[in-house]
PDB file of N, CA and C in Angstrom:
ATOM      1  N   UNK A   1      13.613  11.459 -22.035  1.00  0.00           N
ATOM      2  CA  UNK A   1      14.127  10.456 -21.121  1.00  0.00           C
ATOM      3  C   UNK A   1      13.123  10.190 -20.015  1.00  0.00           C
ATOM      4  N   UNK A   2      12.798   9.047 -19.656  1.00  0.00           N
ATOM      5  CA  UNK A   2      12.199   8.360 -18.404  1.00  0.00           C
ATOM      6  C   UNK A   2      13.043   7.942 -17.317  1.00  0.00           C
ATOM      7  N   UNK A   3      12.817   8.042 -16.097  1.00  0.00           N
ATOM      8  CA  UNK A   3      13.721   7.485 -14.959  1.00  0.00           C
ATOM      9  C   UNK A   3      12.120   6.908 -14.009  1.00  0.00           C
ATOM     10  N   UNK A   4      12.804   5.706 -13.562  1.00  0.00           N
ATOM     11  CA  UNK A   4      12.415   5.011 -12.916  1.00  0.00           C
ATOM     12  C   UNK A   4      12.843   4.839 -11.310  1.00  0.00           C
ATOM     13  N   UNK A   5      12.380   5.257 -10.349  1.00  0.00           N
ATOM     14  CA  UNK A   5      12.732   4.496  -8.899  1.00  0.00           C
ATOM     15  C   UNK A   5      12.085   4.411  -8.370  1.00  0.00           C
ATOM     16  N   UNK A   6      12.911   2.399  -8.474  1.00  0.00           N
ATOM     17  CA  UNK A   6      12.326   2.077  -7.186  1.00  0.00           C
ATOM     18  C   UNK A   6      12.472   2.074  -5.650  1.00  0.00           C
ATOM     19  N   UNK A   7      11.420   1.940  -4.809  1.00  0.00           N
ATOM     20  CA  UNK A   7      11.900   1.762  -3.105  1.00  0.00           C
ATOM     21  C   UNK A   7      10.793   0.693  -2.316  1.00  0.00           C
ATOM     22  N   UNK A   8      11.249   1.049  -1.341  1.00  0.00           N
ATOM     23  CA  UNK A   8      10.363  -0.068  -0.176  1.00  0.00           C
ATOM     24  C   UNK A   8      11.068  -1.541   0.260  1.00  0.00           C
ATOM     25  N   UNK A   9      12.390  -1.580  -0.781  1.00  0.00           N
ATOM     26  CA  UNK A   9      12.666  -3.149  -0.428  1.00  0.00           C
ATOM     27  C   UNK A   9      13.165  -3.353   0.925  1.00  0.00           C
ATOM     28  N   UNK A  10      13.537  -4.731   0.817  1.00  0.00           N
ATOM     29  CA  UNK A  10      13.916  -4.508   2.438  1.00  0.00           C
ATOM     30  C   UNK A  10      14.296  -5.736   3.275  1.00  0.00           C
ATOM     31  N   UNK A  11      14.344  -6.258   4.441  1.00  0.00           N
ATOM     32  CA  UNK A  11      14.677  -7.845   4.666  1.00  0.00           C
ATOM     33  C   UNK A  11      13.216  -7.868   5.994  1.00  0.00           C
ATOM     34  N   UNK A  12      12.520  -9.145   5.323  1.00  0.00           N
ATOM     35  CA  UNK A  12      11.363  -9.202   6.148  1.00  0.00           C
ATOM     36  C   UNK A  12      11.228 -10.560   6.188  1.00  0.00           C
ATOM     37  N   UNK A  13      10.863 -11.538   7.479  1.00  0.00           N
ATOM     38  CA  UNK A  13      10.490 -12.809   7.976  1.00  0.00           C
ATOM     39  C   UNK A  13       9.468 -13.540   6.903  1.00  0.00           C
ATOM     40  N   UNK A  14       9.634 -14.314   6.937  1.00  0.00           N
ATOM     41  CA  UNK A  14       8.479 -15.002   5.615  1.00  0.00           C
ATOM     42  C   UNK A  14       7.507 -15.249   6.284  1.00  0.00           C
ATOM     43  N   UNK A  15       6.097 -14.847   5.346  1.00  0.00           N
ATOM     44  CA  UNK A  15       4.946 -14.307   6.250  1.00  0.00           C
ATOM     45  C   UNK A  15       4.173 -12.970   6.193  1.00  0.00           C
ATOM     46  N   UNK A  16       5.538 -12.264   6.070  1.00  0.00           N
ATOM     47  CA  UNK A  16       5.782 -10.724   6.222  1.00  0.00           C
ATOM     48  C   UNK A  16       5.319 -10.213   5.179  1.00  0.00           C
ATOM     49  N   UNK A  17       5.028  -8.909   4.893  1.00  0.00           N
ATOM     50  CA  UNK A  17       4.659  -8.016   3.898  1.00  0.00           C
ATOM     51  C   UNK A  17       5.844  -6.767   3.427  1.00  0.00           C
ATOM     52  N   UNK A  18       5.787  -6.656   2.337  1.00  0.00           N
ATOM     53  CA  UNK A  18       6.181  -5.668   1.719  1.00  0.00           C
ATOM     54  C   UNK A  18       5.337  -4.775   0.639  1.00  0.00           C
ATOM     55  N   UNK A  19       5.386  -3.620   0.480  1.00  0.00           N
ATOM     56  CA  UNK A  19       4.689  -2.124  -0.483  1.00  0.00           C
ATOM     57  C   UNK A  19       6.172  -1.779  -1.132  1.00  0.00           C
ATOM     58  N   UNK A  20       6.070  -2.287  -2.412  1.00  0.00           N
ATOM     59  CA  UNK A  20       7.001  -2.049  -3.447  1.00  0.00           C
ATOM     60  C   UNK A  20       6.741  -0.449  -4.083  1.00  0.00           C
ATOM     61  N   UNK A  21       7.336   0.263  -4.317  1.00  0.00           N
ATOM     62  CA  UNK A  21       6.887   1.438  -5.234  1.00  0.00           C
ATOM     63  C   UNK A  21       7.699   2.288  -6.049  1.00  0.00           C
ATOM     64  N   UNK A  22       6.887   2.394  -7.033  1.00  0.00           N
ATOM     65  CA  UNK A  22       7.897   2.996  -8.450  1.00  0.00           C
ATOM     66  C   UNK A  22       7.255   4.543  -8.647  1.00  0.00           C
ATOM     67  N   UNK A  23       8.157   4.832  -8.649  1.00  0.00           N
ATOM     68  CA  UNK A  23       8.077   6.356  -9.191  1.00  0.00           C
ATOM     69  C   UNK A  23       8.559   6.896 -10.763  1.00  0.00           C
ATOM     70  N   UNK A  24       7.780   7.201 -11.231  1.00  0.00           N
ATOM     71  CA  UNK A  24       8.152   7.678 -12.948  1.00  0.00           C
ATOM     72  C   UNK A  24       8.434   9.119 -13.688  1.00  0.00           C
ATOM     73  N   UNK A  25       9.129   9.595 -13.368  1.00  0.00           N
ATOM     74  CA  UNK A  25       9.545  11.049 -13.799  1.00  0.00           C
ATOM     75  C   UNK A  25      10.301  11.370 -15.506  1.00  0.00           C
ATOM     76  N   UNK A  26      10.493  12.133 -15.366  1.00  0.00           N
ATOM     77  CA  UNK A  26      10.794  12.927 -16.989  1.00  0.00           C
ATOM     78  C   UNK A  26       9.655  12.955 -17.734  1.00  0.00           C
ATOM     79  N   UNK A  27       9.940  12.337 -19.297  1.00  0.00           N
ATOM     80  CA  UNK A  27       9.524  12.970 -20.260  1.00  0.00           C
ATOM     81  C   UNK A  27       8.258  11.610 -20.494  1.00  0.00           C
ATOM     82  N   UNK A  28       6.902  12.345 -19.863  1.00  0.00           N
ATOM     83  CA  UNK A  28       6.049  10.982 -18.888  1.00  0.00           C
ATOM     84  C   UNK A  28       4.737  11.703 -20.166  1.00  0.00           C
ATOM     85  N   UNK A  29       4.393  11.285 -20.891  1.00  0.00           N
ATOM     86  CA  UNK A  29       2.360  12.015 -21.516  1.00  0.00           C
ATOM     87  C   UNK A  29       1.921  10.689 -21.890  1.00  0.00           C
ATOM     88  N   UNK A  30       2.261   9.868 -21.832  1.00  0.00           N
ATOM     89  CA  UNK A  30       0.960   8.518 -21.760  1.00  0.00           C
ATOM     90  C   UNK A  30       1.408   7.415 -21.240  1.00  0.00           C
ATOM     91  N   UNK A  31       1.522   6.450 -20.437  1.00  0.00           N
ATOM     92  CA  UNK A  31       1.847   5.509 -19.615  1.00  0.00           C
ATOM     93  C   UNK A  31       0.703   4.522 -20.213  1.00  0.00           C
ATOM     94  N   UNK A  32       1.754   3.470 -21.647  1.00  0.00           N
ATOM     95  CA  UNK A  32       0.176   2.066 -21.856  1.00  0.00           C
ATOM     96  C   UNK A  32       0.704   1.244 -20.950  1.00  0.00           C
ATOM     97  N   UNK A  33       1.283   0.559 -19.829  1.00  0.00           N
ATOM     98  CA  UNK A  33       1.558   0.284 -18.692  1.00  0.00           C
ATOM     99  C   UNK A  33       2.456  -0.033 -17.817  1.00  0.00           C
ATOM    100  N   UNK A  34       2.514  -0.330 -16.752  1.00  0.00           N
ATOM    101  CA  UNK A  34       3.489  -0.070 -15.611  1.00  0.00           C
ATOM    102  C   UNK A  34       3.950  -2.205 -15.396  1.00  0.00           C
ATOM    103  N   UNK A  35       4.654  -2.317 -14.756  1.00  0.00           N
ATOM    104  CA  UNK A  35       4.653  -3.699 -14.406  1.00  0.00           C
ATOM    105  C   UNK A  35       5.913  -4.021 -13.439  1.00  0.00           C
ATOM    106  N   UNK A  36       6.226  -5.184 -12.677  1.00  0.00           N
ATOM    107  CA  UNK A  36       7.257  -5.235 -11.568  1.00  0.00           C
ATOM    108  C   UNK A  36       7.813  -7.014 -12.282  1.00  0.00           C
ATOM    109  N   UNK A  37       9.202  -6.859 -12.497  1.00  0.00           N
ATOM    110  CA  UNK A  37       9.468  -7.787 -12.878  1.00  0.00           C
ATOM    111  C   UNK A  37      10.701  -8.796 -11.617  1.00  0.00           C
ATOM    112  N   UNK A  38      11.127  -9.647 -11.476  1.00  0.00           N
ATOM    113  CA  UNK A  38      12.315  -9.714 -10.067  1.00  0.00           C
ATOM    114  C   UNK A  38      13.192 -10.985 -11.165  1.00  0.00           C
ATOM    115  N   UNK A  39      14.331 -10.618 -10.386  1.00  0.00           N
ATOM    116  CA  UNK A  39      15.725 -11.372 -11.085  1.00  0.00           C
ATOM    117  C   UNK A  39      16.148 -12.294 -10.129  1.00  0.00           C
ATOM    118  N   UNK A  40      16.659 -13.234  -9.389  1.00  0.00           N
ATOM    119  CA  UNK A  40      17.342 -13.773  -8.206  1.00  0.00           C
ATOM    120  C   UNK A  40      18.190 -13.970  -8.394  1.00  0.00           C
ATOM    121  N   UNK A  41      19.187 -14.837  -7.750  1.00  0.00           N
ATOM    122  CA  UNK A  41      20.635 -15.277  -8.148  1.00  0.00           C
ATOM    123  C   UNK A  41      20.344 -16.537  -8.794  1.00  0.00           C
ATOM    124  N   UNK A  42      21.164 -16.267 -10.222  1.00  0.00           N
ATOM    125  CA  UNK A  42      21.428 -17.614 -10.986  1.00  0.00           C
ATOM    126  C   UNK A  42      20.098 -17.634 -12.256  1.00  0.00           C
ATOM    127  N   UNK A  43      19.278 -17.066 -11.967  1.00  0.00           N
ATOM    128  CA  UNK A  43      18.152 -16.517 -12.784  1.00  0.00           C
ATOM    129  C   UNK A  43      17.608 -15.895 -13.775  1.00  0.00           C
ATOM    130  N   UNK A  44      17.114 -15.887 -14.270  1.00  0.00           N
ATOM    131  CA  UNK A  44      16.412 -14.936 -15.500  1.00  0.00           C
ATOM    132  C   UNK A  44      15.846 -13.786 -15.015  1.00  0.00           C
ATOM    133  N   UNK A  45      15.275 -12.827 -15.189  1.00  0.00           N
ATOM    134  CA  UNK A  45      14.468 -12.109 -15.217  1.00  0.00           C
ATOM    135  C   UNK A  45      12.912 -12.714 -15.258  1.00  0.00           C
ATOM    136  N   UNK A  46      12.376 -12.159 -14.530  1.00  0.00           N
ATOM    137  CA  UNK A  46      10.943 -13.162 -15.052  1.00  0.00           C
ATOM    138  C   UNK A  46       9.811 -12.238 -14.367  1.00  0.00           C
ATOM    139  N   UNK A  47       8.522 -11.740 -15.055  1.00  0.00           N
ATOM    140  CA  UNK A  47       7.723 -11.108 -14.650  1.00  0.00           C
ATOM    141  C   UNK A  47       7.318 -11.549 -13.539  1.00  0.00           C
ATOM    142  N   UNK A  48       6.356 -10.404 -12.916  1.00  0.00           N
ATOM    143  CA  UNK A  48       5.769 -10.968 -11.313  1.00  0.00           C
ATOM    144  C   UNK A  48       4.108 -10.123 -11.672  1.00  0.00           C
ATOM    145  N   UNK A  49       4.318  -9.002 -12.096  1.00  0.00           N
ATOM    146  CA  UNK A  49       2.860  -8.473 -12.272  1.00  0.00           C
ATOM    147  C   UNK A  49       2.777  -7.097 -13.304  1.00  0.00           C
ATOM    148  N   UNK A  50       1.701  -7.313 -13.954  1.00  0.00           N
ATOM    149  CA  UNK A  50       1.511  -5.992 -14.985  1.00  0.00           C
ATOM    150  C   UNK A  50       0.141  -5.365 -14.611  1.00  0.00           C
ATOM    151  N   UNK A  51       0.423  -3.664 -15.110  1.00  0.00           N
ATOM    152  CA  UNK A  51      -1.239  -3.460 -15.000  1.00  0.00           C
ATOM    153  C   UNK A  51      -1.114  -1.896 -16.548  1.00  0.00           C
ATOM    154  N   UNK A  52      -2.196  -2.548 -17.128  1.00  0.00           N
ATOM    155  CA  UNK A  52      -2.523  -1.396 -18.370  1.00  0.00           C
ATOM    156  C   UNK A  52      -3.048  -0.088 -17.927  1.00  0.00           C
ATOM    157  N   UNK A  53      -3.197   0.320 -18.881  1.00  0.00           N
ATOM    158  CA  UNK A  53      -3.794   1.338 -18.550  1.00  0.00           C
ATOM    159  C   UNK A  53      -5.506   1.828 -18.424  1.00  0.00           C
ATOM    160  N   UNK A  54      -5.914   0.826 -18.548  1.00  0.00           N
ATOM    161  CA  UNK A  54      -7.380   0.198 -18.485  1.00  0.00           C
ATOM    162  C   UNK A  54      -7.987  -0.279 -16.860  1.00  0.00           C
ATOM    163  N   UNK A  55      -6.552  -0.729 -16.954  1.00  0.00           N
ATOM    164  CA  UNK A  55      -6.505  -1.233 -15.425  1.00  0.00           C
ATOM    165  C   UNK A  55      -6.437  -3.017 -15.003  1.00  0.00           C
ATOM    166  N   UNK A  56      -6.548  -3.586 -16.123  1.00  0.00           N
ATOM    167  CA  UNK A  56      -6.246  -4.883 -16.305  1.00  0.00           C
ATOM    168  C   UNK A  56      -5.000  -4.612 -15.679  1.00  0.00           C
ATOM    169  N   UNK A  57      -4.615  -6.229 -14.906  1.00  0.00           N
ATOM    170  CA  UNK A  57      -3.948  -6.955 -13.935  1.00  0.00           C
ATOM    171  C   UNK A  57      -3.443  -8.296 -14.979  1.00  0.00           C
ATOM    172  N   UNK A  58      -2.050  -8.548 -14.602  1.00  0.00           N
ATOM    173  CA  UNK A  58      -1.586  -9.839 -14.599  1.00  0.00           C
ATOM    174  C   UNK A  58      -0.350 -10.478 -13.708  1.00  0.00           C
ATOM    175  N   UNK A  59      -0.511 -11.594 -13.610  1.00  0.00           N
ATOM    176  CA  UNK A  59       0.234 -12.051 -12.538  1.00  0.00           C
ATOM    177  C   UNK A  59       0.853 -13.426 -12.734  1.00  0.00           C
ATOM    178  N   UNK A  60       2.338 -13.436 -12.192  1.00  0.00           N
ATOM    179  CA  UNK A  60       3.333 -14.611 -12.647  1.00  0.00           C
ATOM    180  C   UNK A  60       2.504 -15.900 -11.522  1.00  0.00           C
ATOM    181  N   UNK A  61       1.590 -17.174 -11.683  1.00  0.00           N
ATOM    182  CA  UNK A  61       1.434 -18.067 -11.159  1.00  0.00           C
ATOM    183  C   UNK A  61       1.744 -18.500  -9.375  1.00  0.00           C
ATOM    184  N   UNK A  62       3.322 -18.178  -9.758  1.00  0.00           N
ATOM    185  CA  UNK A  62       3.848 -18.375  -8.559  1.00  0.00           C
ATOM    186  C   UNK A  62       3.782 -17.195  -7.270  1.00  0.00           C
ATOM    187  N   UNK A  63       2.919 -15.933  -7.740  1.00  0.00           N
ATOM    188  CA  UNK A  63       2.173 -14.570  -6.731  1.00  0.00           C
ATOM    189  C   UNK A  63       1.330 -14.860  -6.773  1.00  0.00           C
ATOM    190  N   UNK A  64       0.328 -15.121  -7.012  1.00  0.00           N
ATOM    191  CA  UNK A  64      -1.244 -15.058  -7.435  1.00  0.00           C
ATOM    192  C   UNK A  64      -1.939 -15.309  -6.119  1.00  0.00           C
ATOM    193  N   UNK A  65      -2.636 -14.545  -5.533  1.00  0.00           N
ATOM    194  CA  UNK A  65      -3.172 -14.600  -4.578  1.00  0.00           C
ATOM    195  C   UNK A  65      -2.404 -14.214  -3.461  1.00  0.00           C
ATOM    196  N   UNK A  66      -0.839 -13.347  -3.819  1.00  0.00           N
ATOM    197  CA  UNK A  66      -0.606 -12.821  -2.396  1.00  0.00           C
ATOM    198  C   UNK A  66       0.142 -11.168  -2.980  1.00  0.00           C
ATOM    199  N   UNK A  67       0.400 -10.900  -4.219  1.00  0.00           N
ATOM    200  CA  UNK A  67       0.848  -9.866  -4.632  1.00  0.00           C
ATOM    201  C   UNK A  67      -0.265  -9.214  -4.631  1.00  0.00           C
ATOM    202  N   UNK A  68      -0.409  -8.127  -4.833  1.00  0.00           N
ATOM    203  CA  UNK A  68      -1.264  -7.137  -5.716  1.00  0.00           C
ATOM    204  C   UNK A  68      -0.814  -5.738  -6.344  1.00  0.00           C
ATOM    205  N   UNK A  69      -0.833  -5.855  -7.260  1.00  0.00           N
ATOM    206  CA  UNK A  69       0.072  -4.751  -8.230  1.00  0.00           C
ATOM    207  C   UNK A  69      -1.252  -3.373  -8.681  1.00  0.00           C
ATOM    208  N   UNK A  70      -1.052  -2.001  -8.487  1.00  0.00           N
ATOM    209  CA  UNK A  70      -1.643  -1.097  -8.693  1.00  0.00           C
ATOM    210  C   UNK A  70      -1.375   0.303  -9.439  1.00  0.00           C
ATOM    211  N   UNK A  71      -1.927   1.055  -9.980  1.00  0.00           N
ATOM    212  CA  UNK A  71      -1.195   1.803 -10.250  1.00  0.00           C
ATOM    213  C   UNK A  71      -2.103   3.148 -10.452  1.00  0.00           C
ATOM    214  N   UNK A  72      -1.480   4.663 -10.324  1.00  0.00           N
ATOM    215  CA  UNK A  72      -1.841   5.708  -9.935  1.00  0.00           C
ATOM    216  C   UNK A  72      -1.705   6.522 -11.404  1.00  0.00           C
ATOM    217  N   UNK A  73      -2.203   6.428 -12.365  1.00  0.00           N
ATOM    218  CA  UNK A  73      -2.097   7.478 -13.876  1.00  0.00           C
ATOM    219  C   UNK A  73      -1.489   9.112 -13.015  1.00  0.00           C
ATOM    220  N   UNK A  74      -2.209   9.353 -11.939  1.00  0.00           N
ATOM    221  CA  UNK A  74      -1.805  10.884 -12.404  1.00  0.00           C
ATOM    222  C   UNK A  74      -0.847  11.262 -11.414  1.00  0.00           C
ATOM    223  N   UNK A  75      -0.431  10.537 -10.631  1.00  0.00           N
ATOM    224  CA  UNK A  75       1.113  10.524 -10.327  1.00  0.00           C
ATOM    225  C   UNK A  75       2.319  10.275 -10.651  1.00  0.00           C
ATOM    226  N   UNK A  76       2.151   9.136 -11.596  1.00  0.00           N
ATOM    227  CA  UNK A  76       2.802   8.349 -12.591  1.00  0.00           C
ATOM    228  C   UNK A  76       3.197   7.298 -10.944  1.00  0.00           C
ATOM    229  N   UNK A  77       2.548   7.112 -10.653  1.00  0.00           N
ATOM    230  CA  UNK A  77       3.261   6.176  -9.897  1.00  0.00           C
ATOM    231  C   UNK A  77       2.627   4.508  -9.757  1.00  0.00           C
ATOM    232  N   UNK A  78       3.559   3.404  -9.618  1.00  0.00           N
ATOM    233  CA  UNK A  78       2.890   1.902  -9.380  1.00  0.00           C
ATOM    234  C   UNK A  78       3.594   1.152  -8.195  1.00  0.00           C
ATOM    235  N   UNK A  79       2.383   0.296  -7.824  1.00  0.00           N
ATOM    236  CA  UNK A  79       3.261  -0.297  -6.568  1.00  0.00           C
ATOM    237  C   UNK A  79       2.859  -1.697  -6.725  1.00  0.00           C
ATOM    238  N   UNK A  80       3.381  -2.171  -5.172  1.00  0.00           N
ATOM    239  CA  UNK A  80       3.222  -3.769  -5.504  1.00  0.00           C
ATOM    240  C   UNK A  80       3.247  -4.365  -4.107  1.00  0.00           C
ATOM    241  N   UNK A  81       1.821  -4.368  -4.012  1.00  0.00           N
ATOM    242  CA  UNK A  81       1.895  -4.956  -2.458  1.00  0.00           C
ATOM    243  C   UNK A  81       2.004  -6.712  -2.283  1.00  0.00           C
ATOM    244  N   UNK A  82       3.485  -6.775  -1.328  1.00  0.00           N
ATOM    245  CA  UNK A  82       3.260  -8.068  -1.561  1.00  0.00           C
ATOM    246  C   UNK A  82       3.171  -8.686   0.211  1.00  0.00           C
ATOM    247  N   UNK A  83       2.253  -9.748   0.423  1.00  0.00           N
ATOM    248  CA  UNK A  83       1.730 -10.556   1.531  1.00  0.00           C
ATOM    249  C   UNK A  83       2.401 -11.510   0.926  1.00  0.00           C
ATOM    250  N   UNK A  84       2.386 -12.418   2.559  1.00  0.00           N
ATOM    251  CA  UNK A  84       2.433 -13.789   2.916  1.00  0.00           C
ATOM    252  C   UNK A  84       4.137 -14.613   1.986  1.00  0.00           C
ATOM    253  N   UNK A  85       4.793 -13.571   2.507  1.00  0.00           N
ATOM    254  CA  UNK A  85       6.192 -13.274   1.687  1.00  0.00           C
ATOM    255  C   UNK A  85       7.097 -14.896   1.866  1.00  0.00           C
ATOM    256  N   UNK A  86       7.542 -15.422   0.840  1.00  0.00           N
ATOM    257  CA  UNK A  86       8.431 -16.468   1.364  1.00  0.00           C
ATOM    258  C   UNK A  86       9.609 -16.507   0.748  1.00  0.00           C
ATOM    259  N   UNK A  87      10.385 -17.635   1.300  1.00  0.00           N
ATOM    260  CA  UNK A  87      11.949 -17.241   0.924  1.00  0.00           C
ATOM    261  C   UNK A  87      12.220 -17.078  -0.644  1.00  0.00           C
ATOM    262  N   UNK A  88      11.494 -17.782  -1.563  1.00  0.00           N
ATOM    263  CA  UNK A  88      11.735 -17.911  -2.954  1.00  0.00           C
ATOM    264  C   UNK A  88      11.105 -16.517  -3.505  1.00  0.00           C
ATOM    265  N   UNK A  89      10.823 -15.573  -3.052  1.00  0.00           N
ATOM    266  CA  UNK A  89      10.171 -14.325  -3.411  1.00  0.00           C
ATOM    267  C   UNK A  89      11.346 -13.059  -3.494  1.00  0.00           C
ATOM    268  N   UNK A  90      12.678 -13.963  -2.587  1.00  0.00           N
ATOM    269  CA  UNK A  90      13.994 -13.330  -2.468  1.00  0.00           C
ATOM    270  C   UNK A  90      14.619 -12.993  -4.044  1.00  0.00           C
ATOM    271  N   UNK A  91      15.081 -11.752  -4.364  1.00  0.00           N
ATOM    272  CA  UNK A  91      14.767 -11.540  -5.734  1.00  0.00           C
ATOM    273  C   UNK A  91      15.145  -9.896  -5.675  1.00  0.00           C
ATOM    274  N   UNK A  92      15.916  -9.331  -6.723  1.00  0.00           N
ATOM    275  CA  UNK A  92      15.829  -7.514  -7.278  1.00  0.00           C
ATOM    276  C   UNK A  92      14.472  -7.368  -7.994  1.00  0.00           C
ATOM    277  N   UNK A  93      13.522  -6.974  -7.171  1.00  0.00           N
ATOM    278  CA  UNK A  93      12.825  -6.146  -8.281  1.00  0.00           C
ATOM    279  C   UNK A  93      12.402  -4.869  -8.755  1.00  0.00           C
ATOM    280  N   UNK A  94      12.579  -4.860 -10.121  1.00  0.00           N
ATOM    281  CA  UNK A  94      12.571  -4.024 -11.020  1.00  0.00           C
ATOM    282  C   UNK A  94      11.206  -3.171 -11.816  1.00  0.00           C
ATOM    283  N   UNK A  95      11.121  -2.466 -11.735  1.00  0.00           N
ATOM    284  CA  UNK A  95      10.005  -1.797 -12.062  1.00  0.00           C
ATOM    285  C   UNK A  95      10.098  -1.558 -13.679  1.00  0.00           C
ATOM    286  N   UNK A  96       8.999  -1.344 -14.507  1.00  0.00           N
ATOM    287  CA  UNK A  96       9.147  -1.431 -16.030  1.00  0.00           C
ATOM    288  C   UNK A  96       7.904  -0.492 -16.036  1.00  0.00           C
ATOM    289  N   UNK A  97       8.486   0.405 -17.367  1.00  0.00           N
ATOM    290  CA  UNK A  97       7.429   1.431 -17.975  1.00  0.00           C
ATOM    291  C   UNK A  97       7.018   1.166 -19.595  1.00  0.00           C
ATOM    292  N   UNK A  98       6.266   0.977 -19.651  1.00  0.00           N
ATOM    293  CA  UNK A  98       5.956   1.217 -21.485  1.00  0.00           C
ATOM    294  C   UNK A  98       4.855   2.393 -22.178  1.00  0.00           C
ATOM    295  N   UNK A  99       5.575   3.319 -22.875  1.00  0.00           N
ATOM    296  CA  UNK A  99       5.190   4.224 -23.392  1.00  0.00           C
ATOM    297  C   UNK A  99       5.376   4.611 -24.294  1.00  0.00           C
ATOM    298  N   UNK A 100       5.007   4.604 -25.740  1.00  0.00           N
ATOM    299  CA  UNK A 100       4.862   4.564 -27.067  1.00  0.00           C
ATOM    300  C   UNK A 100       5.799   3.724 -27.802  1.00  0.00           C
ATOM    301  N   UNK A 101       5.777   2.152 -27.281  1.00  0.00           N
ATOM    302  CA  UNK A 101       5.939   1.272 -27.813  1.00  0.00           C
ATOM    303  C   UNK A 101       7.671   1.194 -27.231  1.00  0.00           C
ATOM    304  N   UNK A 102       8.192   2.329 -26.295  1.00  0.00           N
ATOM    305  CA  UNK A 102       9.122   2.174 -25.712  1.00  0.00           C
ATOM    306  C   UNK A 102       9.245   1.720 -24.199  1.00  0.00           C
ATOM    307  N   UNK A 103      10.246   1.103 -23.532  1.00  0.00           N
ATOM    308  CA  UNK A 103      10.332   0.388 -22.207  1.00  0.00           C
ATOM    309  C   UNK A 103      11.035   0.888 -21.371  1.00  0.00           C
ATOM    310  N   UNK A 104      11.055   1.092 -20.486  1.00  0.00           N
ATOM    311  CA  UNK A 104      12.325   1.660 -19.394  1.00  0.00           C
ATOM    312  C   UNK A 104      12.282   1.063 -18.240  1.00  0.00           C
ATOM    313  N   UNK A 105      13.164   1.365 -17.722  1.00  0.00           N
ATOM    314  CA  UNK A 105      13.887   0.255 -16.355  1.00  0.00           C
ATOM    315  C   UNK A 105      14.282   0.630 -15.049  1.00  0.00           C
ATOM    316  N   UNK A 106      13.877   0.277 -14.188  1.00  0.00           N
ATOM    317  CA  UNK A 106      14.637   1.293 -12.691  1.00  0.00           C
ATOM    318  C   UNK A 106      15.652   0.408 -12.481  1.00  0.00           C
ATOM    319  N   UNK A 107      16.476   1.023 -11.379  1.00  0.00           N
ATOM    320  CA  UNK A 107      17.464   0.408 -10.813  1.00  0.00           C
ATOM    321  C   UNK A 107      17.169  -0.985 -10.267  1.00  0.00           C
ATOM    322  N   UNK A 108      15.950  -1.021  -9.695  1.00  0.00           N
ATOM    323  CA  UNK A 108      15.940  -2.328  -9.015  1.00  0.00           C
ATOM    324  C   UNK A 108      16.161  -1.723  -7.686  1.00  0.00           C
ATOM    325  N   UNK A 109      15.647  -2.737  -6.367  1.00  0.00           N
ATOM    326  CA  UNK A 109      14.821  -3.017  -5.205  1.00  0.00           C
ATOM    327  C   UNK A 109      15.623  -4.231  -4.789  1.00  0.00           C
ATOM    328  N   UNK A 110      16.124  -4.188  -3.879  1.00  0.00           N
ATOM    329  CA  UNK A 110      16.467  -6.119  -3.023  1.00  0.00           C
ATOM    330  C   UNK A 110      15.256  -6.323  -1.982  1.00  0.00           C
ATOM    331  N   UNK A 111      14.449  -7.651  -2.461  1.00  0.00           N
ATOM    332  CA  UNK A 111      13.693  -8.013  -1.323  1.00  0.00           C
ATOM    333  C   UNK A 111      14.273  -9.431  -1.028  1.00  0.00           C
ATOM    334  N   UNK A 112      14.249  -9.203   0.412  1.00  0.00           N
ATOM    335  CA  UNK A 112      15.016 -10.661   1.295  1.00  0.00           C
ATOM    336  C   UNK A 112      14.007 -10.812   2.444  1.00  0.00           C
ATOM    337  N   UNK A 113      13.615 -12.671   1.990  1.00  0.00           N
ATOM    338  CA  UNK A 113      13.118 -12.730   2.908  1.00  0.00           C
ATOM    339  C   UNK A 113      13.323 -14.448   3.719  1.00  0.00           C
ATOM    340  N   UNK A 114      13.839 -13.932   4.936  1.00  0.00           N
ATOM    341  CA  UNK A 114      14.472 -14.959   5.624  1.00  0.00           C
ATOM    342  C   UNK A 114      14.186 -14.953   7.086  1.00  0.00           C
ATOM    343  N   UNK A 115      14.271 -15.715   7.561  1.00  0.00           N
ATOM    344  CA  UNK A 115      14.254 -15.747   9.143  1.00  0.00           C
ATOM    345  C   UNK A 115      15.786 -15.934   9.755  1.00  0.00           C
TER     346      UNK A 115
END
């Protein structure tokens, strides 16, 4: 079994910054990669950023140039720094693991961001 949690969310002014971070415990011997996905109300699920285990980066259009997604192999841990925060960024996000062709899921994170 894998468990996932996430923390850092939080309610911040648009503008503002948030450090997303996932923590990966249990039954953890190869991590092919980590990624942060966010849900909103009325919404899909829809990626925001991935990173392999190589260290390749990807990123949903609508972050690009203010997220930055990272990740730590020998902690098992990934984060997700996000700048220049605006209201449509308002969203659960969810942290995702993939490891031998299997996926796992954290609880999810509320980020709100409003004035």
């Amino acid at each position: 079994q894998v468990q996932l949690v996430e923390s850092g969310g939080g309610l911040v002014q648009p503008g503002g910054s948030l450090r997303l971070s996932c923590a990966a415990s249990g039954s953890i011997f190869r991590i092919s990669a980590m990624g942060w996905y966010r849900q909103a109300p009325g919404k899909q699920r829809e990626l925001v950023a991935t990173i392999i285990r190589g260290g390749s980066t990807n990123y949903a259009d609508s972050v690009k140039g203010r997220f930055t997604i990272s990740g730590d192999n020998a902690k098992n841990m990934a984060y997700l720094q996000m700048n220049s925060l605006i209201p449509e960024d308002t969203a659960v996000y969810y942290c995702n693991l993939q490891q031998y062709g299997l996926g796992y899921w954290g609880q999810g994170t509320q980020v709100t961001v409003s004035s």
